[in-house]
Structure formats: structure tokens, C-alpha cells
C-alpha atoms as a PDB file:
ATOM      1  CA  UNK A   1       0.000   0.000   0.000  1.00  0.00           C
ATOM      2  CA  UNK A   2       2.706   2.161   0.780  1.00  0.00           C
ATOM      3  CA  UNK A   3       6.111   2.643  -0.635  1.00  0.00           C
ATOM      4  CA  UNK A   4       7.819   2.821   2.810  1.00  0.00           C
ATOM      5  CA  UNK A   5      11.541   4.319   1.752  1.00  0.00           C
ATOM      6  CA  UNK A   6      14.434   2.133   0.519  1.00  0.00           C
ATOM      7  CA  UNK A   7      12.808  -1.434   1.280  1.00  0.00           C
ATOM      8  CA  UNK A   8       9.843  -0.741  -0.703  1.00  0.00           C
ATOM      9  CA  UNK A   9       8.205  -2.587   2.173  1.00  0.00           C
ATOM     10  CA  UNK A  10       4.196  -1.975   2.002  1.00  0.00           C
ATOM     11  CA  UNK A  11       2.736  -0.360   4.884  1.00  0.00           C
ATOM     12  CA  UNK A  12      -0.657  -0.299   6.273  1.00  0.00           C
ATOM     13  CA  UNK A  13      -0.796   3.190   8.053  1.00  0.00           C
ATOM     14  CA  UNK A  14       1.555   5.645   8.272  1.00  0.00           C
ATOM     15  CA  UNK A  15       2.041   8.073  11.106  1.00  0.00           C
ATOM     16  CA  UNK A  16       3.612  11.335  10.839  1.00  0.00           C
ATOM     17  CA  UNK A  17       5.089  14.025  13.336  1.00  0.00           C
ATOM     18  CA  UNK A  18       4.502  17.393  13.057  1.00  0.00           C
ATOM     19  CA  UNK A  19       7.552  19.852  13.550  1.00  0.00           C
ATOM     20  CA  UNK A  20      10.442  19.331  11.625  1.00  0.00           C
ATOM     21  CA  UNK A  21       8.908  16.851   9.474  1.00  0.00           C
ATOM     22  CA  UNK A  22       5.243  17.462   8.090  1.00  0.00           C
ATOM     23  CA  UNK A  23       5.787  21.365   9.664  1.00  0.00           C
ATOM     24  CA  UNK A  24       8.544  24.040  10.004  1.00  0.00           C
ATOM     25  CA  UNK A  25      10.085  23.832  13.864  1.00  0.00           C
ATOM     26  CA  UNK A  26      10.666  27.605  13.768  1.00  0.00           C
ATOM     27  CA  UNK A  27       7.029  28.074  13.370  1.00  0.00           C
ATOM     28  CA  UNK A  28       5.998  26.410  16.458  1.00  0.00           C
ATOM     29  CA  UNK A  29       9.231  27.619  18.637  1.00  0.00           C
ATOM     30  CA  UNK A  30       8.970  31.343  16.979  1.00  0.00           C
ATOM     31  CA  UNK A  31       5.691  31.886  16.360  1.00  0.00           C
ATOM     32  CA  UNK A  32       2.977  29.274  17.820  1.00  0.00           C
ATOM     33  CA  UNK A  33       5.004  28.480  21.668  1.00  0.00           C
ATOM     34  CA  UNK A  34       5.582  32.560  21.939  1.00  0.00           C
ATOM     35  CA  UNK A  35       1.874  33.404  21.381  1.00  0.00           C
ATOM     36  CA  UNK A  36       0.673  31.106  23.848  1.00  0.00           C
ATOM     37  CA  UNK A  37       2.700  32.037  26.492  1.00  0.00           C
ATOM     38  CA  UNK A  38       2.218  36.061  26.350  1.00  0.00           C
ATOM     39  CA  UNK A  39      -1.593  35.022  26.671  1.00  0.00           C
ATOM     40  CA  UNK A  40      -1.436  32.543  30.062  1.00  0.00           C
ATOM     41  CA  UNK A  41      -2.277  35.148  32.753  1.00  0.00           C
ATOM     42  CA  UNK A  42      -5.172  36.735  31.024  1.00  0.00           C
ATOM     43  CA  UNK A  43      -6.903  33.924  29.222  1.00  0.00           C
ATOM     44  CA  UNK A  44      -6.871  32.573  32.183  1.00  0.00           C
ATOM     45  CA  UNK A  45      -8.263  35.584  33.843  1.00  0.00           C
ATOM     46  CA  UNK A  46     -10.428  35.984  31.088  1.00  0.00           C
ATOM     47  CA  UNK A  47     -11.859  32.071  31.553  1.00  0.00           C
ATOM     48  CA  UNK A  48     -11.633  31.461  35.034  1.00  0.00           C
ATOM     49  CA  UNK A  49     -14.623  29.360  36.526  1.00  0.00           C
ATOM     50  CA  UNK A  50     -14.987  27.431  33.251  1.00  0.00           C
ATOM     51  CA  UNK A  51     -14.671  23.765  32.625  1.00  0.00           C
ATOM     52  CA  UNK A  52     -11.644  24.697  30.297  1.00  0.00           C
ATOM     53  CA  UNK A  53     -10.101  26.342  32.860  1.00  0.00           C
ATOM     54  CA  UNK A  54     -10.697  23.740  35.141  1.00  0.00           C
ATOM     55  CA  UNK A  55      -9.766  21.026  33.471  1.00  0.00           C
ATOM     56  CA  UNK A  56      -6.475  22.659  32.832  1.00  0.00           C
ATOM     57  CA  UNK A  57      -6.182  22.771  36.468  1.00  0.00           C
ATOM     58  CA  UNK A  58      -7.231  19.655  37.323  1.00  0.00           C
ATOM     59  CA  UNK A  59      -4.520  18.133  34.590  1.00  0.00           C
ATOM     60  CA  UNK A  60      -1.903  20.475  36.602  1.00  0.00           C
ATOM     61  CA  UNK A  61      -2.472  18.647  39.850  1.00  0.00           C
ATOM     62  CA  UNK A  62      -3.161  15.134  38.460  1.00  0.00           C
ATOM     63  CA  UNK A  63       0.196  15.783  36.853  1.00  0.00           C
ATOM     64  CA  UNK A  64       2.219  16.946  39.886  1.00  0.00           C
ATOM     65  CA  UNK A  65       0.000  14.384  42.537  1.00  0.00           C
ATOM     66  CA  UNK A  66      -0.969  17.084  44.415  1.00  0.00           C
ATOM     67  CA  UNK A  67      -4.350  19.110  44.898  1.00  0.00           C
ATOM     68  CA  UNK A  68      -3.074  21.741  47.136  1.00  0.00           C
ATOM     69  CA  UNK A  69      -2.396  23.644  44.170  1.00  0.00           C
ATOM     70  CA  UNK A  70      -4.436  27.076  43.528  1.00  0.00           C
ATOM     71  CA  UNK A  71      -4.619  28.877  40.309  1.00  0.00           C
ATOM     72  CA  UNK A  72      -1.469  30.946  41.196  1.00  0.00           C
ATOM     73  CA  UNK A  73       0.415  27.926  41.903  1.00  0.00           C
ATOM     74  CA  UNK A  74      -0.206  26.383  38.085  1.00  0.00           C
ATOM     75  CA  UNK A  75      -0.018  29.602  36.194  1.00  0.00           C
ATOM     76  CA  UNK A  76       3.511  29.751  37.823  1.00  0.00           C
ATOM     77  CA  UNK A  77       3.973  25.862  37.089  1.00  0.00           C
ATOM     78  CA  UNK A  78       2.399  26.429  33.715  1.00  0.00           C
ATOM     79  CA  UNK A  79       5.438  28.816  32.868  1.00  0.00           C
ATOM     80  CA  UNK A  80       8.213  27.002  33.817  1.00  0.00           C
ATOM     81  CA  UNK A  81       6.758  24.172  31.755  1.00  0.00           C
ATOM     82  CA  UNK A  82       6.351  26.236  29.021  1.00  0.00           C
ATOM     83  CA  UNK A  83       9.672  28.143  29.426  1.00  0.00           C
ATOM     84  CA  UNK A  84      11.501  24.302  29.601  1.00  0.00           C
ATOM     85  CA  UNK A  85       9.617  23.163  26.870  1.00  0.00           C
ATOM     86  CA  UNK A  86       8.546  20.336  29.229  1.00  0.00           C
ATOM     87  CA  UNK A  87       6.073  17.783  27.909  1.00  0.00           C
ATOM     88  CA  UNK A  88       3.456  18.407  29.947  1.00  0.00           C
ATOM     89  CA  UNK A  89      -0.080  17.102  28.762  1.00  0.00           C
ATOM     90  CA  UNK A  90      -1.190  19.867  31.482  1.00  0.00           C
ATOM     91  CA  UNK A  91       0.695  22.668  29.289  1.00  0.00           C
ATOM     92  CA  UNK A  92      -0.459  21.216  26.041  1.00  0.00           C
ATOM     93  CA  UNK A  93      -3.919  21.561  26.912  1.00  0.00           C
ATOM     94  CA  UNK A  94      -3.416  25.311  27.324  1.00  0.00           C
ATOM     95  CA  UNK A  95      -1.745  25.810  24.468  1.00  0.00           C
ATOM     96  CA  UNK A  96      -3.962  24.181  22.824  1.00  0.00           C
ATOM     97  CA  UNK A  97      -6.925  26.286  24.075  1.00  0.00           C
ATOM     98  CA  UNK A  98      -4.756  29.704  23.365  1.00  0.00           C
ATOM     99  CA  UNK A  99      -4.152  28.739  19.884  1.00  0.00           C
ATOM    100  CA  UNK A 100      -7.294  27.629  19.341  1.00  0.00           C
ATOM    101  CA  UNK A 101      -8.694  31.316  19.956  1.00  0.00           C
ATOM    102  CA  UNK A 102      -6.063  32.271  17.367  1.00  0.00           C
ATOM    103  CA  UNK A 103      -6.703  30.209  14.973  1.00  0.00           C
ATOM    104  CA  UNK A 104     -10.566  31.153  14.827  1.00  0.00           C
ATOM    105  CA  UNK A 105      -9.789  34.818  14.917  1.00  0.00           C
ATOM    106  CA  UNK A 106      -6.974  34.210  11.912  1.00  0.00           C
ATOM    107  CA  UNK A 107      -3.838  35.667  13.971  1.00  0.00           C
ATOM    108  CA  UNK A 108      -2.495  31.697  13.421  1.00  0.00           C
ATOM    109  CA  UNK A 109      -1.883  29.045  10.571  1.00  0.00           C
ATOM    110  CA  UNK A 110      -0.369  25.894  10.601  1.00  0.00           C
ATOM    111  CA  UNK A 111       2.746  25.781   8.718  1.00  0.00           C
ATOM    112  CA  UNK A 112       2.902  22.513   6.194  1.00  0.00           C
ATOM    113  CA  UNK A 113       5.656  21.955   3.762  1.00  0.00           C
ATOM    114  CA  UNK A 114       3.984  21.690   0.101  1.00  0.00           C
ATOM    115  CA  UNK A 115       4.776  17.896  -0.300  1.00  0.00           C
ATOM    116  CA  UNK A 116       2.483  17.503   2.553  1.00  0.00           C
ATOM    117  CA  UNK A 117      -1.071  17.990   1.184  1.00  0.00           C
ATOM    118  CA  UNK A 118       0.127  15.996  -2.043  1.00  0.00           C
ATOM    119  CA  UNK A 119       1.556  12.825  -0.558  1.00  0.00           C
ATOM    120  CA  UNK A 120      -1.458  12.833   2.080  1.00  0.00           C
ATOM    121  CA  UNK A 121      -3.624  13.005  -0.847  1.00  0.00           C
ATOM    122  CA  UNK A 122      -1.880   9.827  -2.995  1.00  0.00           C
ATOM    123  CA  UNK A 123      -1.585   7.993   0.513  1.00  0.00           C
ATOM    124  CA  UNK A 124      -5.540   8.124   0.866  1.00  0.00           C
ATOM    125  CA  UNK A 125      -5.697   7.203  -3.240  1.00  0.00           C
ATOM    126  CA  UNK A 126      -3.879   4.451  -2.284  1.00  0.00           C
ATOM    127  CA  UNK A 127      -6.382   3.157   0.706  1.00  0.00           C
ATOM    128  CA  UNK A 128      -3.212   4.120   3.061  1.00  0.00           C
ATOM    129  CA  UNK A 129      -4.473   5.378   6.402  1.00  0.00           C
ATOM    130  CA  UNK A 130      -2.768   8.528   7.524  1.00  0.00           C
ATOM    131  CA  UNK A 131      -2.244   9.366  11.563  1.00  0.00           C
ATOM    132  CA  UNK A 132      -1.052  12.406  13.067  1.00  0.00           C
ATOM    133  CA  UNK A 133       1.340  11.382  16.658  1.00  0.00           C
ATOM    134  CA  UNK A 134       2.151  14.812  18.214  1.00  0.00           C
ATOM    135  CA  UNK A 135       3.387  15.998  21.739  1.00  0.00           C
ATOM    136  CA  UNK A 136       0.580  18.632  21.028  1.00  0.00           C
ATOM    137  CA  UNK A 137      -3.036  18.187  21.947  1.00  0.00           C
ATOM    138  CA  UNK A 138      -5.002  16.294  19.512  1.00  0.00           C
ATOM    139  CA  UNK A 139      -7.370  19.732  19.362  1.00  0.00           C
ATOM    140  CA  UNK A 140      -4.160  21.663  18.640  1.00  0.00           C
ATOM    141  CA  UNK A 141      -3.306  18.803  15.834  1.00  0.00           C
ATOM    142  CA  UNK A 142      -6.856  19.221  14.658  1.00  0.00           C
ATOM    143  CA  UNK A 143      -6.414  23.283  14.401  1.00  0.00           C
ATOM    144  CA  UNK A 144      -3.021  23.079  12.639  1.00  0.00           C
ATOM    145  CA  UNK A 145      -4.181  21.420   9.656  1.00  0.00           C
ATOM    146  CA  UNK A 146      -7.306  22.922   9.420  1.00  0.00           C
ATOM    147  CA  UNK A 147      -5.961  26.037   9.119  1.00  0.00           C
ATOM    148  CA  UNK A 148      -3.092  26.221   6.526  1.00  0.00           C
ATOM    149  CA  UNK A 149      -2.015  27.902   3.668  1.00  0.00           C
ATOM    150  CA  UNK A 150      -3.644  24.741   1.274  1.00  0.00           C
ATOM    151  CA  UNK A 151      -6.683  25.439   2.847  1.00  0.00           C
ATOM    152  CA  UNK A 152      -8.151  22.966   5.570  1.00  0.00           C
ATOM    153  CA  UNK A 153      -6.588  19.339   5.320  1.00  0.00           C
ATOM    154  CA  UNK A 154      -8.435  17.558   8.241  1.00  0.00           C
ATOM    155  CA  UNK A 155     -10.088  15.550   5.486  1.00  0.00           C
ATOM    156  CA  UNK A 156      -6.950  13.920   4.518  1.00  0.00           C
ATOM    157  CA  UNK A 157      -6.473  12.209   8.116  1.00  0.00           C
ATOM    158  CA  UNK A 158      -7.974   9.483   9.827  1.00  0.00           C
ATOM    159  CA  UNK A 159      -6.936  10.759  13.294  1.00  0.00           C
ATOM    160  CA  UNK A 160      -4.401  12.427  16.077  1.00  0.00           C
ATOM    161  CA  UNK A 161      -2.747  10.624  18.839  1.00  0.00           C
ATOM    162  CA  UNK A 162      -1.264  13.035  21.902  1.00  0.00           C
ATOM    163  CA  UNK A 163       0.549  12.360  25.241  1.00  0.00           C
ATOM    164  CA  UNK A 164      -2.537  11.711  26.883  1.00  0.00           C
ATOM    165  CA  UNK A 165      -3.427   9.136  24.004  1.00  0.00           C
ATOM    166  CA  UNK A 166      -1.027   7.375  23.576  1.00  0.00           C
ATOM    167  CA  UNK A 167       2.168   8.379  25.548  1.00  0.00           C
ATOM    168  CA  UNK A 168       5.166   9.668  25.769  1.00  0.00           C
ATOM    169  CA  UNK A 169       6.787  10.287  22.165  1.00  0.00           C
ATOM    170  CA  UNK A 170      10.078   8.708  23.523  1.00  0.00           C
ATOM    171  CA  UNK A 171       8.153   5.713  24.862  1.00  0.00           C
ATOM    172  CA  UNK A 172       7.790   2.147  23.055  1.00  0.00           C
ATOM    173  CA  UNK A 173       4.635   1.491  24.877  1.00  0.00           C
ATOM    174  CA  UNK A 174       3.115   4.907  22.882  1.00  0.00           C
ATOM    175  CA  UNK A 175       3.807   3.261  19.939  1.00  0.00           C
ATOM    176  CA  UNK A 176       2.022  -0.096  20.822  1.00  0.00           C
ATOM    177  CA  UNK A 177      -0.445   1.564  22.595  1.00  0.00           C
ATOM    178  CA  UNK A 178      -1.015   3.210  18.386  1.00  0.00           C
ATOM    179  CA  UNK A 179      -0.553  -0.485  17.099  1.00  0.00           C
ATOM    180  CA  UNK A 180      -3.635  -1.089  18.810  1.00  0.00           C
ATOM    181  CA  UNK A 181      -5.650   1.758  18.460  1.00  0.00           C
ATOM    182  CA  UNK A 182      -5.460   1.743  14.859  1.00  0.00           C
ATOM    183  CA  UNK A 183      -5.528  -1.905  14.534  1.00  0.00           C
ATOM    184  CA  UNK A 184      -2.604  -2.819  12.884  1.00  0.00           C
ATOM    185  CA  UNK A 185      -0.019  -5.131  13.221  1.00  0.00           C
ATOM    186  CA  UNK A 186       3.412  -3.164  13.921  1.00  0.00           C
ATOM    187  CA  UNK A 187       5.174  -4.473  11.001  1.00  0.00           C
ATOM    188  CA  UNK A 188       2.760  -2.609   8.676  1.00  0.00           C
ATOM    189  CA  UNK A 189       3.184   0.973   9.798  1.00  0.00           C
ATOM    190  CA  UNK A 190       5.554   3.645   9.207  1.00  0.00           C
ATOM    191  CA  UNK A 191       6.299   6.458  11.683  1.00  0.00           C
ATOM    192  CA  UNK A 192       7.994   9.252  10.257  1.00  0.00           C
ATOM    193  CA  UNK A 193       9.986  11.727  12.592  1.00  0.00           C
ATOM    194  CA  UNK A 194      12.810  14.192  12.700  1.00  0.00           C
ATOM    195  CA  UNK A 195      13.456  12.858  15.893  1.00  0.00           C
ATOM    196  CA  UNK A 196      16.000   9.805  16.611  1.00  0.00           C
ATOM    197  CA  UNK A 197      14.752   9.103  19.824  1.00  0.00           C
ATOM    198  CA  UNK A 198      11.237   8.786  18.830  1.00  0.00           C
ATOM    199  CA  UNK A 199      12.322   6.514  15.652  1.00  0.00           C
ATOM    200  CA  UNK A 200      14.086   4.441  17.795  1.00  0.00           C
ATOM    201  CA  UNK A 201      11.038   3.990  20.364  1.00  0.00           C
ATOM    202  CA  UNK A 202       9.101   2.938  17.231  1.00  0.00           C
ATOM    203  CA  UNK A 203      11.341   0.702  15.861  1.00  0.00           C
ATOM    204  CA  UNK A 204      12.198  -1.315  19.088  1.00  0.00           C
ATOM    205  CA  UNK A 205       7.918  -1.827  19.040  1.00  0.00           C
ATOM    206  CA  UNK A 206       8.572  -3.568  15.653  1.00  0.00           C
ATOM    207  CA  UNK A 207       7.672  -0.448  13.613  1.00  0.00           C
ATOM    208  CA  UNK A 208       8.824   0.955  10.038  1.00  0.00           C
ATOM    209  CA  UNK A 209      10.766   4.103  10.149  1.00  0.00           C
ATOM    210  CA  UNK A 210      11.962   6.836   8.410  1.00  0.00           C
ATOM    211  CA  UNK A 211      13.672   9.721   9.527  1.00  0.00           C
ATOM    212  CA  UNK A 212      13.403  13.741   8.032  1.00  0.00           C
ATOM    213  CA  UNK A 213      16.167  16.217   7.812  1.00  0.00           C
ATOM    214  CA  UNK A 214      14.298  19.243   5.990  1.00  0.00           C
ATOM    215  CA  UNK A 215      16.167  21.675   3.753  1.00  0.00           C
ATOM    216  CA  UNK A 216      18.239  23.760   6.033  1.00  0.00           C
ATOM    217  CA  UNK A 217      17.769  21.805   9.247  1.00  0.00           C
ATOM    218  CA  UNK A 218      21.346  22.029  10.587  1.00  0.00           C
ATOM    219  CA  UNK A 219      21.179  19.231  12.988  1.00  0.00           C
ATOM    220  CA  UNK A 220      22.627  15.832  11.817  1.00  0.00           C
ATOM    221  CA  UNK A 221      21.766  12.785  10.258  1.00  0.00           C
ATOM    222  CA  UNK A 222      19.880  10.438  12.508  1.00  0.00           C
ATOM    223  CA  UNK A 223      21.525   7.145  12.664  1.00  0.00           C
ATOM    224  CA  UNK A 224      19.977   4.042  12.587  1.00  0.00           C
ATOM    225  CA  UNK A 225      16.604   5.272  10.273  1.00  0.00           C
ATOM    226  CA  UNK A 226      16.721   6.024   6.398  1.00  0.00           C
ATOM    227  CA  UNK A 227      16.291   9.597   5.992  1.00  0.00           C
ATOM    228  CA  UNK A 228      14.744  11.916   3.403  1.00  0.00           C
ATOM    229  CA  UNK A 229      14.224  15.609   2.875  1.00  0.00           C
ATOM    230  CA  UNK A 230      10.912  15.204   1.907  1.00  0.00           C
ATOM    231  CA  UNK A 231       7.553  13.103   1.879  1.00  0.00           C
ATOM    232  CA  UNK A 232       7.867  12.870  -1.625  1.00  0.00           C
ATOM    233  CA  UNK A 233      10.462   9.580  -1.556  1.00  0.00           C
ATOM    234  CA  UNK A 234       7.519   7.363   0.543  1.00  0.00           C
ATOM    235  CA  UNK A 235       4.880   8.456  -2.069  1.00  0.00           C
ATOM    236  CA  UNK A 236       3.300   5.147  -4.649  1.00  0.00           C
ATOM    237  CA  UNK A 237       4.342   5.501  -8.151  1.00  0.00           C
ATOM    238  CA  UNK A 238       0.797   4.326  -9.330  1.00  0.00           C
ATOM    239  CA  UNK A 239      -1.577   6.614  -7.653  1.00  0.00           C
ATOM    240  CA  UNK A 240      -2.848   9.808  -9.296  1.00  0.00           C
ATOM    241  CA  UNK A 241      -1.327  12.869  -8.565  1.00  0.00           C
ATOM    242  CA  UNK A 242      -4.006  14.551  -7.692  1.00  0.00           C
ATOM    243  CA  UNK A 243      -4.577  18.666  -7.041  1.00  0.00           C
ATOM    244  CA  UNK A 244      -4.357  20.544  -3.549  1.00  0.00           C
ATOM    245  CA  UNK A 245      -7.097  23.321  -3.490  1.00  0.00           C
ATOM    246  CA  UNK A 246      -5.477  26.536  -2.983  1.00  0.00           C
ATOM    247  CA  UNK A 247      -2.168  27.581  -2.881  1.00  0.00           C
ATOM    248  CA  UNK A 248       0.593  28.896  -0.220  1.00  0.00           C
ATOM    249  CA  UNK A 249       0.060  32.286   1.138  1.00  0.00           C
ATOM    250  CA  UNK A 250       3.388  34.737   1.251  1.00  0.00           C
ATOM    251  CA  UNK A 251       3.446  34.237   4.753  1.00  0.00           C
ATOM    252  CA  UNK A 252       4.308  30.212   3.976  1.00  0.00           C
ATOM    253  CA  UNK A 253       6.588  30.902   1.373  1.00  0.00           C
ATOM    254  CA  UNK A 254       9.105  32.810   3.321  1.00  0.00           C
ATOM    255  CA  UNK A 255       8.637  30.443   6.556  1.00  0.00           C
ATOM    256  CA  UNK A 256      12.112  29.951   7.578  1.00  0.00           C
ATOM    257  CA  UNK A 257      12.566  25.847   7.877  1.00  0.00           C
ATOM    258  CA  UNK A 258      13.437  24.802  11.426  1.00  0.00           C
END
């Protein structure tokens, strides 16, 4: 079903990563992390006594075992998180929820390289199911590719998997914990990820993998994983090409690559 990189070995599903791979890092590290944090204090000023706002609380003292923690207490958690880049499902959720705001209002897009939209397209020609796994929250997922400069690509995926979904990215259990979700056998899906790490996690639960290095990523090759510069290499030769409605704004043409 799927051309899966140098093995040609078919692949039932494949499951991509967002930044650095499918997205530009910069964007989320520059633009997307930045907004969200300048906006903590007074969305959650603005929202305080609603369920979002207390569910993002609740997730901050599931996540530290503690409920002696008042709103002061996780805003100030919430930043150090956020200025660590921790992987906090708790801090994900807000982001999330900031971005979401953003999105609807048009201050945000998700950034997508422009093989993206075309080899998603050919992958569901081909009857390939198409994942997205994330550290982000599956509604942040949803948001970025609904709102990109091809217009909104939600169609083109069967579904998100998060931290609280499936794991830790770094984790082999996330990956079997996927296996199962999706209802696949290992051996037939493909997780593609600038991160070695992550590849490796996938691998050692009996996945496919293929690592990205985008144009002008300056960090080195990822050993152990067959890496490409695009999706463009994992795409079938005998599926139609197909068109992407729309077309990349300015804005995505001069996104720097991360």
C-alpha cells in the first residue's frame, strides 16, 4: 500500500510528526510556543470558573500528585513548563486552548511543507491510512491542519494521537499503545519523525521508520533510520497525482525551515 523508503516494504498506516517533518520547527518555537505564552495570565483571567479552565487545572495537579495547588500555583507551574519546553499534557492543553482562539480569529496558521497535502492526498488514493502522533493536543493537531495555507486538510487524516493518548513520544509502549488503536499489526506501519529518539522507540515496538532532515535543518543525520528531505520519496508511483485546493500564502513561502 505504501512505498515505505528504501525497502519498498508496504505499509498499512503511516504516522507522521509534526515539527520538523510534516511542519517548520521555527514556526511552532517562533511563532505558535511565543503566542501562547504572552496570553497565560489573562486567558486565564479571562476564563476562570470554566470547565476549560478547570480542566487545565485539574490536569496540573493530576500531573504533579498534588491538589493543594491554587490557580497561582499552576499559572507559575504552567510557565516554567512552558519556558523548559517540558512535555506536559497539562501545558499542552493550554496551548492548545490559546491557539485555538487564534486560529478562529486568523492571527495563526499551521505551517505545512507543500509535499504535505500531495503525498497525504496519494496515501488516501492508495487506501493508506494517515495518523497524526504529536506531543501537542489532539485539538491543537486538529487546528493546525485545518488552518493552513492549502486550505483545511483535516479531510486527509484518519486521526491524532497526543501524550494523553497514547504516551510519551520517547516511549515504546506509545507506539504499541497506536498499534492497537489503529488496529494494525506493527510491522505494517511507518512512523515518520525528525526525531531519533522517537524513531528508535518505534522501531524497538517492531515499527517501520523513516527519519526527516528538511532543507536547512542544521542538525545531523539520525543514525539508525533512512532519511529523506521530503515526503515525496515514501509516495506510490501508481496513484494519481491529484490537485491541492489553494495555494501557499506569502506568509508560507518565506517560513524559515526549522
Amino acid at each position: 500500500m505504501l512505498a515505505a523508503g528504501p525497502g519498498n516494504v508496504p505499509a498499512q498506516a503511516v504516522v507522521l510528526d509534526i515539527e520538523g517533518t510534516t511542519g517548520s520547527l521555527s514556526h511552532v518555537r517562533d511563532v505558535l510556543f511565543p503566542y501562547a505564552r504572552e496570553r497565560f495570565d489573562s486567558w486565564a483571567a479571562a476564563h476562570r470558573g470554566s470547565l476549560p479552565w478547570q480542566r487545565v487545572l485539574d490536569a496540573v495537579r493530576t500531573h504533579v500528585h498534588t491538589d493543594d495547588i491554587t490557580e497561582k500555583d499552576a499559572l507559575a507551574l504552567l510557565h516554567q513548563w512552558a519556558d523548559a519546553d517540558a512535555k506536559a499534557p497539562p501545558l499542552k492543553t493550554l496551548q492548545g486552548l490559546i491557539w485555538a482562539e487564534g486560529y478562529a480569529s486568523g492571527a495563526l496558521h499551521g505551517h505545512v511543507y507543500a509535499d504535505v497535502p500531495r503525498a497525504l492526498e496519494r496515501w488516501k488514493a492508495r487506501g493508506t491510512a494517515r495518523y497524526i502522533y504529536s506531543s501537542g493536543s489532539e485539538a491543537a493537531q486538529r487546528d493546525w491542519f485545518g488552518h493552513t495555507a492549502y486550505g483545511d486538510l483535516r479531510g486527509l487524516l484518519d486521526g491524532y494521537f497526543d501524550l494523553s493518548s497514547a504516551g510519551p513520544k520517547k516511549s515504546v509502549d506509545s507506539y504499541r499503545a497506536i498499534s492497537r488503536a489503529v488496529r494494525a499489526p506493527a510491522s505494517r506501519l511507518l512512523f515518520v519523525s525528525d526525531v531519533g529518539e522517537e524513531l528508535d522507540a518505534a522501531a524497538e515496538a517492531g515499527w517501520q521508520t523513516v527519519a526527516v532532515r528538511r532543507p536547512g535543518d542544521e542538525r545531523g543525520p539520525v543514525a539508525g533510520h533512512p532519511t529523506i528531505a521530503s515526503l515525496d520519496p515514501l509516495l506510490p508511483d501508481d496513484a494519481p497525482t491529484g490537485t491541492v485546493s489553494g495555494s501557499p500564502t506569502h506568509a508560507d513561502k518565506e517560513q524559515h525551515h526549522g
